[in-house]
C-alpha atoms as a PDB file:
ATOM      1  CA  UNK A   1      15.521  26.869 105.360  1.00  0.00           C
ATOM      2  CA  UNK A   2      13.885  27.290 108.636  1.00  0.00           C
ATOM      3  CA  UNK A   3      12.344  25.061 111.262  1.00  0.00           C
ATOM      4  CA  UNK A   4       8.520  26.216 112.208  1.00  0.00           C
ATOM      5  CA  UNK A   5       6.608  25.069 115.199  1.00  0.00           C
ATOM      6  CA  UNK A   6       3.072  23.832 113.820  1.00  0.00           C
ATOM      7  CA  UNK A   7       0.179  25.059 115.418  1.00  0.00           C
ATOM      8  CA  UNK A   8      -1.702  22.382 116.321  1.00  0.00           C
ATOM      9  CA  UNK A   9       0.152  20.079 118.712  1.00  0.00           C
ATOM     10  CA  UNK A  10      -0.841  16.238 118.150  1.00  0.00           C
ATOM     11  CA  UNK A  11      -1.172  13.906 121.315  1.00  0.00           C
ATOM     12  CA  UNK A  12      -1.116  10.326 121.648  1.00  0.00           C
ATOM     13  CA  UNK A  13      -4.136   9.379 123.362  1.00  0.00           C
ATOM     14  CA  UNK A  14      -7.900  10.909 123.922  1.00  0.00           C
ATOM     15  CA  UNK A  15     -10.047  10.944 126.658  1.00  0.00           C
ATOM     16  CA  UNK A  16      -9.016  10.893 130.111  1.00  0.00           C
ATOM     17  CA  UNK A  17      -6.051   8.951 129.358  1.00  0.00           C
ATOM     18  CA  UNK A  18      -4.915  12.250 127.948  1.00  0.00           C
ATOM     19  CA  UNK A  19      -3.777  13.760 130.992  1.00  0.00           C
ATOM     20  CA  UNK A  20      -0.632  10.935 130.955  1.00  0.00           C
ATOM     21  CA  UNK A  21       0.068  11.271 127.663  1.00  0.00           C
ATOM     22  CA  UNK A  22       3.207  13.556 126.353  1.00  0.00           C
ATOM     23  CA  UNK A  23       2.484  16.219 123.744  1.00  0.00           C
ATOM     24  CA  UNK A  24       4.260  16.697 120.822  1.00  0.00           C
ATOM     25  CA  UNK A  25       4.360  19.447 118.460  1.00  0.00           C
ATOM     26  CA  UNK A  26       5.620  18.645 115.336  1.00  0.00           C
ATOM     27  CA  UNK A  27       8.615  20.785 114.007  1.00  0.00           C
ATOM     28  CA  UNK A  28       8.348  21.339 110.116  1.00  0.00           C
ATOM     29  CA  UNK A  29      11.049  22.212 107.796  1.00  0.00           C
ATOM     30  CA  UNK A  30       9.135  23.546 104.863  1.00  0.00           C
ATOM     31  CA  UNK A  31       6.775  20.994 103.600  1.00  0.00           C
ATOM     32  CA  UNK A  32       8.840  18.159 105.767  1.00  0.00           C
ATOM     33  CA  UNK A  33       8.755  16.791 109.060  1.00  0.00           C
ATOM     34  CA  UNK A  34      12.028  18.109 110.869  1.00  0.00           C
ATOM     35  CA  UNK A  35      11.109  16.271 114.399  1.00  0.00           C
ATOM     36  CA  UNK A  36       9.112  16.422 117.431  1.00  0.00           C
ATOM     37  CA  UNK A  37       9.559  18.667 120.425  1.00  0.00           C
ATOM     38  CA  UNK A  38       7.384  17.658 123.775  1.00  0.00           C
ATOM     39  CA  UNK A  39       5.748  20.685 125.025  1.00  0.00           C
ATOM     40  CA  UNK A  40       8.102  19.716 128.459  1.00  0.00           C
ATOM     41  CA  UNK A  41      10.951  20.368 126.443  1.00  0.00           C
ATOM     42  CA  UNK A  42       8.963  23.215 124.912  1.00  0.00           C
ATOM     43  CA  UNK A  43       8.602  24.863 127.703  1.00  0.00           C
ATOM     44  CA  UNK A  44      11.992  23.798 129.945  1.00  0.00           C
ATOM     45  CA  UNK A  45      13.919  25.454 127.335  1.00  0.00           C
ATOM     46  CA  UNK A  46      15.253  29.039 127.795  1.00  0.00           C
ATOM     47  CA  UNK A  47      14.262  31.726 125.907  1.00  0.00           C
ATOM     48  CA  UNK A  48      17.086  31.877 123.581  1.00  0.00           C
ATOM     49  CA  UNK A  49      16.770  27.654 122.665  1.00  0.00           C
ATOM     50  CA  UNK A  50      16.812  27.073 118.981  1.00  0.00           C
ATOM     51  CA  UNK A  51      13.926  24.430 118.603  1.00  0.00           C
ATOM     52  CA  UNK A  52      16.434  22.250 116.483  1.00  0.00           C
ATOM     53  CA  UNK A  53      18.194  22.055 119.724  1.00  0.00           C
ATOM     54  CA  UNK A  54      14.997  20.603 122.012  1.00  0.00           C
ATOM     55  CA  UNK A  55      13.666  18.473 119.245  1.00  0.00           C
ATOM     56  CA  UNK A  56      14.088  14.883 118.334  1.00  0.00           C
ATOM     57  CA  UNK A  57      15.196  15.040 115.260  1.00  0.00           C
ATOM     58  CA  UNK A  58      14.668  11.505 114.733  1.00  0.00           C
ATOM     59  CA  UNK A  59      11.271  10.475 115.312  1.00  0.00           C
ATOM     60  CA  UNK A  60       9.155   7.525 114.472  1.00  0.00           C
ATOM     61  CA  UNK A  61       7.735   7.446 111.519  1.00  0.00           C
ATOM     62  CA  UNK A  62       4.918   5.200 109.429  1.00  0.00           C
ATOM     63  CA  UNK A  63       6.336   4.843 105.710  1.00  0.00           C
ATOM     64  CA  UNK A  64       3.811   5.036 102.751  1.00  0.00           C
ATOM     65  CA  UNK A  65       3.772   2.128 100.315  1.00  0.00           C
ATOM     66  CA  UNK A  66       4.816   3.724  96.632  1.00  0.00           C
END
């Protein structure tokens, strides 16, 4: 099982109050959510970083009812 990076990085606010909001990329483990990475901690990491390492692996999350 591997962690992937998605593509399209998700931030918290739009508009100009964009520019203070962090980004976070979600980090999938197959068809799961793994954890977040910001794209500080993205990019602060060295080259040879596993992401598992950067994420939070504990995020927040909104349960479904079932």
């Amino acid at each position: 099982m591997t962690d992937s990076v998605d593509p399209a990085p998700e931030t918290g606010l739009l508009g100009s109050a964009a520019a203070h909001a962090t980004t976070r990329v979600p980090v999938r483990s197959g068809s799961r959510l793994a954890g977040l990475v910001t794209m500080e901690r993205l990019l602060a990491a060295t080259p040879d970083a596993v992401v598992s390492e950067v994420m939070d692996a504990d995020p927040p999350t909104v349960a479904s009812r079932g």
